[in-house]
Protein backbone atom coordinates (compact mmCIF):
# COMPACT_ATOMS: atom_id res chain seq x y z
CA UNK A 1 0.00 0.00 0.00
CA UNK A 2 1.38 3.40 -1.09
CA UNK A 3 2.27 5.72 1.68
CA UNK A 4 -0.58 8.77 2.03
CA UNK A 5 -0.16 12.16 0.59
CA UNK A 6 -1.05 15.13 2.22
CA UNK A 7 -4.80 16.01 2.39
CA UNK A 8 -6.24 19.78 1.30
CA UNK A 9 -9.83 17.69 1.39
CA UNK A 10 -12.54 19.81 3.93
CA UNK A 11 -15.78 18.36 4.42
CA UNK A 12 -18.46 21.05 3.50
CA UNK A 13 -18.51 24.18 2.04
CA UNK A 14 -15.84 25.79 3.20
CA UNK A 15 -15.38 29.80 4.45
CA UNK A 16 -13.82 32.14 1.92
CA UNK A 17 -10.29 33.97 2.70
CA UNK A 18 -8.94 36.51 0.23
CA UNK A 19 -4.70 36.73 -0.68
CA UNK A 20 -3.21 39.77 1.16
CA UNK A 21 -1.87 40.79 -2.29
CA UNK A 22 -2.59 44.20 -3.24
CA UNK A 23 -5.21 44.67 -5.68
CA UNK A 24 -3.90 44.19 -9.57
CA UNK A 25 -5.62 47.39 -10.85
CA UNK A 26 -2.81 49.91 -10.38
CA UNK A 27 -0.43 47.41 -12.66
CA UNK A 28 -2.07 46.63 -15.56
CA UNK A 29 0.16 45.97 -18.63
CA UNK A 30 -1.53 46.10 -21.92
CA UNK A 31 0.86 43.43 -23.64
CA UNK A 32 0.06 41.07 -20.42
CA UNK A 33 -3.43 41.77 -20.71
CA UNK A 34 -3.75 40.98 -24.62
CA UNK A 35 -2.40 37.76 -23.22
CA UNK A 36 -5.27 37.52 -20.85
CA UNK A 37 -7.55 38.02 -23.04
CA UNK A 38 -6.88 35.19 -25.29
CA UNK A 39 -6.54 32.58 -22.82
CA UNK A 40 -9.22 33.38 -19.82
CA UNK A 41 -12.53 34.66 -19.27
CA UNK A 42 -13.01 38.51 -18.55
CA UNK A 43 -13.06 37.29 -14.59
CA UNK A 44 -11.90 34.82 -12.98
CA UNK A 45 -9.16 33.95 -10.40
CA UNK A 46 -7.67 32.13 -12.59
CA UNK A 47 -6.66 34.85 -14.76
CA UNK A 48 -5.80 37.19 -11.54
CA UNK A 49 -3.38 34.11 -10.65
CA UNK A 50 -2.08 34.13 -14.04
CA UNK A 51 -1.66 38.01 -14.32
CA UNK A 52 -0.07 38.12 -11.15
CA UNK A 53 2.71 35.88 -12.44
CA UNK A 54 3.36 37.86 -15.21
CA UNK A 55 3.99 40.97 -13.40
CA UNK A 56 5.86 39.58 -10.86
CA UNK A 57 8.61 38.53 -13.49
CA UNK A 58 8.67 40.76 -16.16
CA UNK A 59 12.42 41.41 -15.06
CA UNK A 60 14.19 38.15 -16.36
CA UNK A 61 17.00 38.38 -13.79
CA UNK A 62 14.96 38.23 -11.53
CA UNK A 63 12.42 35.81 -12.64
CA UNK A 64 15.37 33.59 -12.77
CA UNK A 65 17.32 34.03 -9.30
CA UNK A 66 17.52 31.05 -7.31
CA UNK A 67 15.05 31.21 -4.23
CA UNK A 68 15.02 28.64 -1.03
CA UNK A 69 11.65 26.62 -0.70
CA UNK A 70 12.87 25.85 3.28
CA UNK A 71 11.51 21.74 2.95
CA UNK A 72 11.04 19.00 0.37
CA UNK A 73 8.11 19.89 -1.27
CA UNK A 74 6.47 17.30 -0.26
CA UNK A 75 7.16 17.90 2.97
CA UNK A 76 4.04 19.81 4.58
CA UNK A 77 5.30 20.40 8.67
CA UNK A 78 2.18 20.78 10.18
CA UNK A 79 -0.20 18.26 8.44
CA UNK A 80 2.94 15.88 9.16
CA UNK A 81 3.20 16.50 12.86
CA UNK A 82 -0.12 16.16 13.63
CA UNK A 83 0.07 12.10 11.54
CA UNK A 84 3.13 11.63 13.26
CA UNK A 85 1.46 12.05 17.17
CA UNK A 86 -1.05 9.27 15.66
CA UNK A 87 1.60 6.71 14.86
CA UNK A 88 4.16 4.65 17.33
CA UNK A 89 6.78 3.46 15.37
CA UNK A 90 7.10 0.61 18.20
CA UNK A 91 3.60 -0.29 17.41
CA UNK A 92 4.20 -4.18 16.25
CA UNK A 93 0.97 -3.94 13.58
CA UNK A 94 2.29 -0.94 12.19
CA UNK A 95 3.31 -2.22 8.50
CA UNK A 96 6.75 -1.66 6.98
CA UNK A 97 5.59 0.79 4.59
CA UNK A 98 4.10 2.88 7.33
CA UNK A 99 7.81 2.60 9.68
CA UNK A 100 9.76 3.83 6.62
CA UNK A 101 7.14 6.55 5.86
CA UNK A 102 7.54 7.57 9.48
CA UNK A 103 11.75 7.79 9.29
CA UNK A 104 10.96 9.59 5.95
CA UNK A 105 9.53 12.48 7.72
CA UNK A 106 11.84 12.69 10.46
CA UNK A 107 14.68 13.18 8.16
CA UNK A 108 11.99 15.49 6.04
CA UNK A 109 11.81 17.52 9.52
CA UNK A 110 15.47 17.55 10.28
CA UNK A 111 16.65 18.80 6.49
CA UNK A 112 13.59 21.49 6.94
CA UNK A 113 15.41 25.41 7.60
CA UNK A 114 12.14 27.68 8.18
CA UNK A 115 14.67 30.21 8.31
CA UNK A 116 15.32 29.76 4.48
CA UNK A 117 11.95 30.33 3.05
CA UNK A 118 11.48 32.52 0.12
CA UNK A 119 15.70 33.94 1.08
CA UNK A 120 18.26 34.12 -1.96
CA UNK A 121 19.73 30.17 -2.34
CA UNK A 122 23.34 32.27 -2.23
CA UNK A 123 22.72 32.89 1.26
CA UNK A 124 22.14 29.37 2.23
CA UNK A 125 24.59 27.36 -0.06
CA UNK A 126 24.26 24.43 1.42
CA UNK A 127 20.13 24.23 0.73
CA UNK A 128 19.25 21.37 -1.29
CA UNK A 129 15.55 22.54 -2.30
CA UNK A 130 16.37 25.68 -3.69
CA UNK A 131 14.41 27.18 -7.24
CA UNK A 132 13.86 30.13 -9.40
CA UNK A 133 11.69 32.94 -8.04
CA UNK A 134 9.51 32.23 -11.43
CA UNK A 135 9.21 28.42 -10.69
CA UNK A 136 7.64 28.96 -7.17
CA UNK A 137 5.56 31.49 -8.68
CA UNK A 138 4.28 29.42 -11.47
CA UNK A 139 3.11 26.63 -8.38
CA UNK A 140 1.35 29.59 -6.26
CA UNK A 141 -0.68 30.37 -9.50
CA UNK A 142 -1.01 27.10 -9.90
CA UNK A 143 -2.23 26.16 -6.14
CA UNK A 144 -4.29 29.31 -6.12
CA UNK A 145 -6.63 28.07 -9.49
CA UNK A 146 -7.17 24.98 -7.82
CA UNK A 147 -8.94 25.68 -4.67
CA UNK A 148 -11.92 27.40 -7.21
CA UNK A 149 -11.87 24.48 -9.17
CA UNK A 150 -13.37 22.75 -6.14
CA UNK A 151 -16.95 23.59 -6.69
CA UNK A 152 -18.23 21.61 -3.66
CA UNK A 153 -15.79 23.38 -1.35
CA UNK A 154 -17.95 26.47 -1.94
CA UNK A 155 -21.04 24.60 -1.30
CA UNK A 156 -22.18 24.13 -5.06
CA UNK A 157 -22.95 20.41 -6.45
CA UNK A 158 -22.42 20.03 -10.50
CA UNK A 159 -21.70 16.43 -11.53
CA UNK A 160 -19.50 13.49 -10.06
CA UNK A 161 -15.84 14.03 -10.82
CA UNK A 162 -16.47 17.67 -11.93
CA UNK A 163 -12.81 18.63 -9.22
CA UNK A 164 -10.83 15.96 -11.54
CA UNK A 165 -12.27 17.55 -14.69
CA UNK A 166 -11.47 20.90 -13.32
CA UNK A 167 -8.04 19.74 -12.00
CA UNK A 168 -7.55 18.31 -16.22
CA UNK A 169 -8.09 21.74 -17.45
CA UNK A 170 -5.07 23.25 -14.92
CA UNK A 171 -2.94 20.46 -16.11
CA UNK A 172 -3.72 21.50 -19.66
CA UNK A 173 -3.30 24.98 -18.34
CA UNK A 174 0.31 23.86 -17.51
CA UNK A 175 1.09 22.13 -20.98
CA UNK A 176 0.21 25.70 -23.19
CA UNK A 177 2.39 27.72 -20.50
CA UNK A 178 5.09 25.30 -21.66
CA UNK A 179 4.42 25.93 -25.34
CA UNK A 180 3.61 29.51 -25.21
CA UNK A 181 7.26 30.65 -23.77
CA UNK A 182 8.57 27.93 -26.37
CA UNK A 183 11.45 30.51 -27.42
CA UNK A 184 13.10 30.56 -24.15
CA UNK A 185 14.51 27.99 -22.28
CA UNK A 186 14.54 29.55 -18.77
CA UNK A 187 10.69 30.39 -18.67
CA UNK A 188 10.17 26.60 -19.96
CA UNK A 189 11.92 25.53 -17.26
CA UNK A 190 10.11 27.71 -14.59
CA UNK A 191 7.18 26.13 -15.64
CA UNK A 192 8.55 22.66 -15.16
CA UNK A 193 9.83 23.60 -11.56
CA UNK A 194 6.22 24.62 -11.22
CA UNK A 195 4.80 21.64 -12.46
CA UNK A 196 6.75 19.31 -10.38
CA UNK A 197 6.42 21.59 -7.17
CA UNK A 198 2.66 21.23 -7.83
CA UNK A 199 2.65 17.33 -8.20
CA UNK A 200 4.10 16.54 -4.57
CA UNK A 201 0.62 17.45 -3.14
CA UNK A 202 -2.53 15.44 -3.24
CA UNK A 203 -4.26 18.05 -5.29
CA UNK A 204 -3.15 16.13 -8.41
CA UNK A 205 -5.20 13.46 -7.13
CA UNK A 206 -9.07 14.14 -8.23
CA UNK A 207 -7.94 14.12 -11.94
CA UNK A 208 -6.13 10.65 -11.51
CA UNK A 209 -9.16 9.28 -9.96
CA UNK A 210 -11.35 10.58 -12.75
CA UNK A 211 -13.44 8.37 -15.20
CA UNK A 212 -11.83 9.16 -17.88
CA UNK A 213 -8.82 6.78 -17.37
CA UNK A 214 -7.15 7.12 -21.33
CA UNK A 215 -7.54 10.83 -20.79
CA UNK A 216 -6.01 11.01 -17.69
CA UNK A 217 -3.01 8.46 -18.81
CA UNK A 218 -2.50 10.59 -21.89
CA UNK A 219 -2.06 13.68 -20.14
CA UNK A 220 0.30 12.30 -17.15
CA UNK A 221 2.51 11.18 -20.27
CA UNK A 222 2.45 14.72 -21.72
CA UNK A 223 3.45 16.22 -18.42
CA UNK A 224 6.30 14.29 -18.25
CA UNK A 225 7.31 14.33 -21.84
CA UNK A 226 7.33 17.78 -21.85
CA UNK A 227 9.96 17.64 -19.03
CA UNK A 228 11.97 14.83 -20.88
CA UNK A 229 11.57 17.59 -24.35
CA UNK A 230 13.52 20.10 -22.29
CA UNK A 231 16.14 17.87 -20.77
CA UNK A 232 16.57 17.34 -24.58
CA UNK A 233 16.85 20.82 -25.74
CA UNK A 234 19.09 21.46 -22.13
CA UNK A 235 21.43 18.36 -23.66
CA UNK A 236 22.00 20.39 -26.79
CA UNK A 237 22.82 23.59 -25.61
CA UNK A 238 25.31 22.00 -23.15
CA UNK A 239 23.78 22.92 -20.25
CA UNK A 240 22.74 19.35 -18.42
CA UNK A 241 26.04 19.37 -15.94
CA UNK A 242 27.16 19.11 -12.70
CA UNK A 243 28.00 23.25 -12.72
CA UNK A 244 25.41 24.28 -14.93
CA UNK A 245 23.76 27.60 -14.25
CA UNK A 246 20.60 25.75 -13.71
CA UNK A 247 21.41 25.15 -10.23
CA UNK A 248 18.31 22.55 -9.20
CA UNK A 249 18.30 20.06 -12.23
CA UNK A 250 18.79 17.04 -10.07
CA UNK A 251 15.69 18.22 -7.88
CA UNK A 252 13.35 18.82 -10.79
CA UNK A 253 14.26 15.60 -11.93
CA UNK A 254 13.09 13.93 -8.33
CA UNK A 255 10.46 15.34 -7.90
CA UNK A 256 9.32 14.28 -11.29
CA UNK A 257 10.25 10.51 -10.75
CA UNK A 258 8.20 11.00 -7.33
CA UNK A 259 5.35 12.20 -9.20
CA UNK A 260 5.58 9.31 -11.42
CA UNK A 261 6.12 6.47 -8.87
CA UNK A 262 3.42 7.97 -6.68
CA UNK A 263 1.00 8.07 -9.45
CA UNK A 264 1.44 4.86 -10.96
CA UNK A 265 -0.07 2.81 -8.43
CA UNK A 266 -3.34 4.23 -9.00
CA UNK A 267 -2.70 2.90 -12.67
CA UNK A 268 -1.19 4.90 -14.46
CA UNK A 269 0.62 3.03 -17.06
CA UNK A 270 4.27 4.64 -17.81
CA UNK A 271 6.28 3.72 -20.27
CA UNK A 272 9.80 3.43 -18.91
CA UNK A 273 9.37 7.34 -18.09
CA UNK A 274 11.29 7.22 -14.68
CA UNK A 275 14.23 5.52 -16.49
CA UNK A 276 14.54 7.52 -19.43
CA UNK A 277 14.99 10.92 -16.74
CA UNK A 278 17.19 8.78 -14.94
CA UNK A 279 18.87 8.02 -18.09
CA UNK A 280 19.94 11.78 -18.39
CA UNK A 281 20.89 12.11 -14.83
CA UNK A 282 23.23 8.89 -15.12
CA UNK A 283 24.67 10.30 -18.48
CA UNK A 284 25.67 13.76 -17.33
CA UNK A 285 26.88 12.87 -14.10
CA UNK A 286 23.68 14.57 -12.27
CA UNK A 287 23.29 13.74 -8.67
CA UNK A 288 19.15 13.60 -8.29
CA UNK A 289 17.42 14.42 -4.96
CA UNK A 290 14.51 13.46 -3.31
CA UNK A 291 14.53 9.55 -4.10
CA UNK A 292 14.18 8.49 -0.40
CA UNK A 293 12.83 5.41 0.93
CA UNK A 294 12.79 1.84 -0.81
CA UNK A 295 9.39 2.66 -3.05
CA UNK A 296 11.45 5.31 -4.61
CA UNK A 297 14.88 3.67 -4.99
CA UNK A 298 14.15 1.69 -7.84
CA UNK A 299 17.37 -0.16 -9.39
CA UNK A 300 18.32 1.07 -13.30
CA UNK A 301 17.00 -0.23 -16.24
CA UNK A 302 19.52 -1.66 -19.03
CA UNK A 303 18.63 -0.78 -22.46
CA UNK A 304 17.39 2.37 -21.80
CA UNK A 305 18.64 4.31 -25.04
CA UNK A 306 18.50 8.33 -25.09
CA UNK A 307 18.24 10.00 -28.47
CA UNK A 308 20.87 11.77 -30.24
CA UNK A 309 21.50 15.05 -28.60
CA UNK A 310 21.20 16.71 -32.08
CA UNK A 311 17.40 15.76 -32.66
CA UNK A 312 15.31 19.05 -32.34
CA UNK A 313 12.58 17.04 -31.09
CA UNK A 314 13.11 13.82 -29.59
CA UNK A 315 10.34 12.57 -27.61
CA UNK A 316 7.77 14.31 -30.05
CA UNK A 317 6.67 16.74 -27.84
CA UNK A 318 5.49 19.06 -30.46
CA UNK A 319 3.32 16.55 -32.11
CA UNK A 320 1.89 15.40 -29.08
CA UNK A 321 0.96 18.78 -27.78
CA UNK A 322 -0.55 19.18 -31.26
CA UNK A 323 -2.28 16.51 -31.12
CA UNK A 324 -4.01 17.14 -27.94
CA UNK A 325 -4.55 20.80 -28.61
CA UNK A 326 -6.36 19.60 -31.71
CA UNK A 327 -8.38 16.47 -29.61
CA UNK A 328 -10.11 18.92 -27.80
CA UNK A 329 -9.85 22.35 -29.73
CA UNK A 330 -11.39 25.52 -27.17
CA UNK A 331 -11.93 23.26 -24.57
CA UNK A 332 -8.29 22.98 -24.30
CA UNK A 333 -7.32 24.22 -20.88
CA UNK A 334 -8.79 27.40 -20.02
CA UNK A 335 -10.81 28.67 -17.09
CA UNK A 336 -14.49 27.05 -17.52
CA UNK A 337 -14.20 25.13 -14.08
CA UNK A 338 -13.01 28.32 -12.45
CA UNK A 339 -16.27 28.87 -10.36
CA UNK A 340 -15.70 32.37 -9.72
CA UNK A 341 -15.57 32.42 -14.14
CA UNK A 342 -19.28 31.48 -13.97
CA UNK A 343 -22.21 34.45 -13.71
CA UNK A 344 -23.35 34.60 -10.30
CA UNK A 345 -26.98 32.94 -12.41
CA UNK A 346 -25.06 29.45 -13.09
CA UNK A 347 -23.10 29.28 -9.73
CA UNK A 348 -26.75 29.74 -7.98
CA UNK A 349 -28.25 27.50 -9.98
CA UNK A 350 -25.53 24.61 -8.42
CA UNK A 351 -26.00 25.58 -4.66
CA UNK A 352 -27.03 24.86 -1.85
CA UNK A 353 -30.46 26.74 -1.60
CA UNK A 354 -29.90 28.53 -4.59
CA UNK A 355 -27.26 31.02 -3.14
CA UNK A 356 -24.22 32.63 -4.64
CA UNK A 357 -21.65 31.40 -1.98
CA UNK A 358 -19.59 35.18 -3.08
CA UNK A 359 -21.33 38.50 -2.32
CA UNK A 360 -20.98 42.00 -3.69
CA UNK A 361 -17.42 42.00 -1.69
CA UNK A 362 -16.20 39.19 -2.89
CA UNK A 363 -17.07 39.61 -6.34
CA UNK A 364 -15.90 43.14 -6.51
CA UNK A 365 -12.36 41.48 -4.92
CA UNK A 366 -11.86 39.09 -7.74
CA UNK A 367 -12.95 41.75 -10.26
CA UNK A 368 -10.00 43.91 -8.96
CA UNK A 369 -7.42 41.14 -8.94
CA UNK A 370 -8.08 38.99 -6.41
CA UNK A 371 -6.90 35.36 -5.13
CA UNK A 372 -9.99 34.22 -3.19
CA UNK A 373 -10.98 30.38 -2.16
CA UNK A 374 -11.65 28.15 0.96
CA UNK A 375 -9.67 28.67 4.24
């Protein structure tokens, strides 16, 4: 039995808390907002997370500084403590799985620096979890459109497995941030720092569960080749190395094995995937982080062949992405699970006595900018 992963699940609508950032209105940038305009409805906090992104790293330098996370990202202190005080690791029927999950988050605790959070890595050079300011900010836009993609949260009821379907479109979301900042590396690879940041949680979860099993297979293989497509493209322009400038290579590459192990138990069907970014790793003499405990140290695969480092696209990236853009055509990512994207009519007509669970305030919030959903 796979160990758990952190919980964000409430039971019941949940009360509404707004983001202490300051309202957007007083930053608007027309070329961002052209932007906005072609991928998002007019509001939702979807786009606000989105926008906020973009202004926050407009200055490439600094989109591309080196922060410290302070913990494994899957590492979440005080959901962690409070398991721990239900578990006694001298407890005979505990099972194995559950005494090497329990030594996995004492060392979690004791390689956590809460001092380090959000600081410049070059002040703590010894911090293993470090990544670029744009990365974490591509998984807090991330985080913050999936809390409204959680229409029962709010109180509303739509259909069974309407969070996965939501929780689909942000992963599509992710794929056409790839693509869109196709002409430069660095932004690709903040969005695969966000991406794998983003897959340590249990949020990930509802869309593995969904119905739709070849849709949700397909798409966990386009997350990760997308990843494997820019390991590719790193290969040719020599910068896969121990010293590269990219300073966190071996823990994207973790975290994205961890993301693959944990999901495949709930049958996901890879296709040599954790090798293959292993394969890179082994080749360039990258040291990869994360892979603690026996469910993640899985031995190497022979015969694992990488492509020539002179193939513009290896693992077919852009036809895939092609091919799923054109599967599904509008209704390709977007923001039409974003309850606070729906008129205040359709959420009404989904809740709980027929009652928009946002008033005037909140509305007028998310109209301005906001981040809004559950506390």
């Amino acid at each position: 039995m796979p160990p758990k992963r952190k919980s964000t699940d409430a039971p019941g609508p949940a009360k509404k808390s707004r983001a202490a950032s300051p309202s957007l209105d007083e930053e608007k940038d027309p070329e961002i907002t052209k932007i906005l305009n072609k991928r998002w409805s007019r509001v939702s906090v979807t786009r606000n997370a989105d926008e906020g992104f973009r202004l926050d790293n407009r200055d490439p330098v600094k989109a591309f500084t080196f922060t410290c996370f302070g913990r494994a990202p899957w590492f979440f202190p005080g959901y962690e403590d409070d398991e721990e005080n239900d578990l006694d690791e001298s407890d005979e029927e505990l099972e194995d799985y559950e005494k090497e999950e329990m030594e996995e988050k004492r060392k979690n605790k004791e390689e956590a620096n809460p001092a380090s959070i959000l600081k410049p890595a070059a002040e703590f050079p010894d911090e293993k979890w470090i990544f670029t300011h744009a990365g974490i900010r591509r998984f807090s836009a991330y985080t913050a459109s999936t809390t409204v993609r959680d229409a029962e949260n709010f109180g509303l009821q739509v259909y069974n497995d309407s969070y996965g379907y939501g929780i689909i479109e942000l992963v599509e979301n992710m794929l056409v941030d790839f693509e869109e900042v196709k002409a430069d590396w660095k932004k690709q690879w903040a969005v695969c720092e966000g991406v794998a940041i983003y897959m340590q949680g249990d949020t990930i979860m509802p869309m593995i569960g969904c119905e739709c099993g070849d849709e949700v297979n397909e798409l966990c293989h386009a997350v990760v080749d997308m990843f494997l497509s820019l390991l590719a493209q790193l290969e040719r322009k020599d910068l896969l190395k121990p010293d590269s400038e990219i300073k966190n290579i071996g823990a994207v590459m973790g975290l994205f094995i961890r993301f693959i192990i944990d999901v495949e138990g709930s049958g996901i069907d890879w296709e040599d995937h954790e090798f293959k970014i292993k394969a890179y790793a082994a080749k360039h003499d990258i040291t990869i982080h994360g892979l603690t405990g026996k469910r993640y140290t899985t031995p190497a695969k022979e015969g694992i062949e990488l492509p020539a480092a002179t193939d513009k696209d290896p693992w077919g990236w852009n036809k895939l992405f092609g091919s799923l853009r054109k599967e599904k055509g509008k209704h390709f990512g977007g923001d039409s699970t974003d309850i606070t994207s729906w008129t205040p009519a359709e959420r009404k007509n989904h809740a709980y006595g027929r009652k928009d669970p946002f008033s005037a305030k909140d509305l007028a919030e998310i109209k301005k900018g906001g981040i809004i959903g559950p506390a």
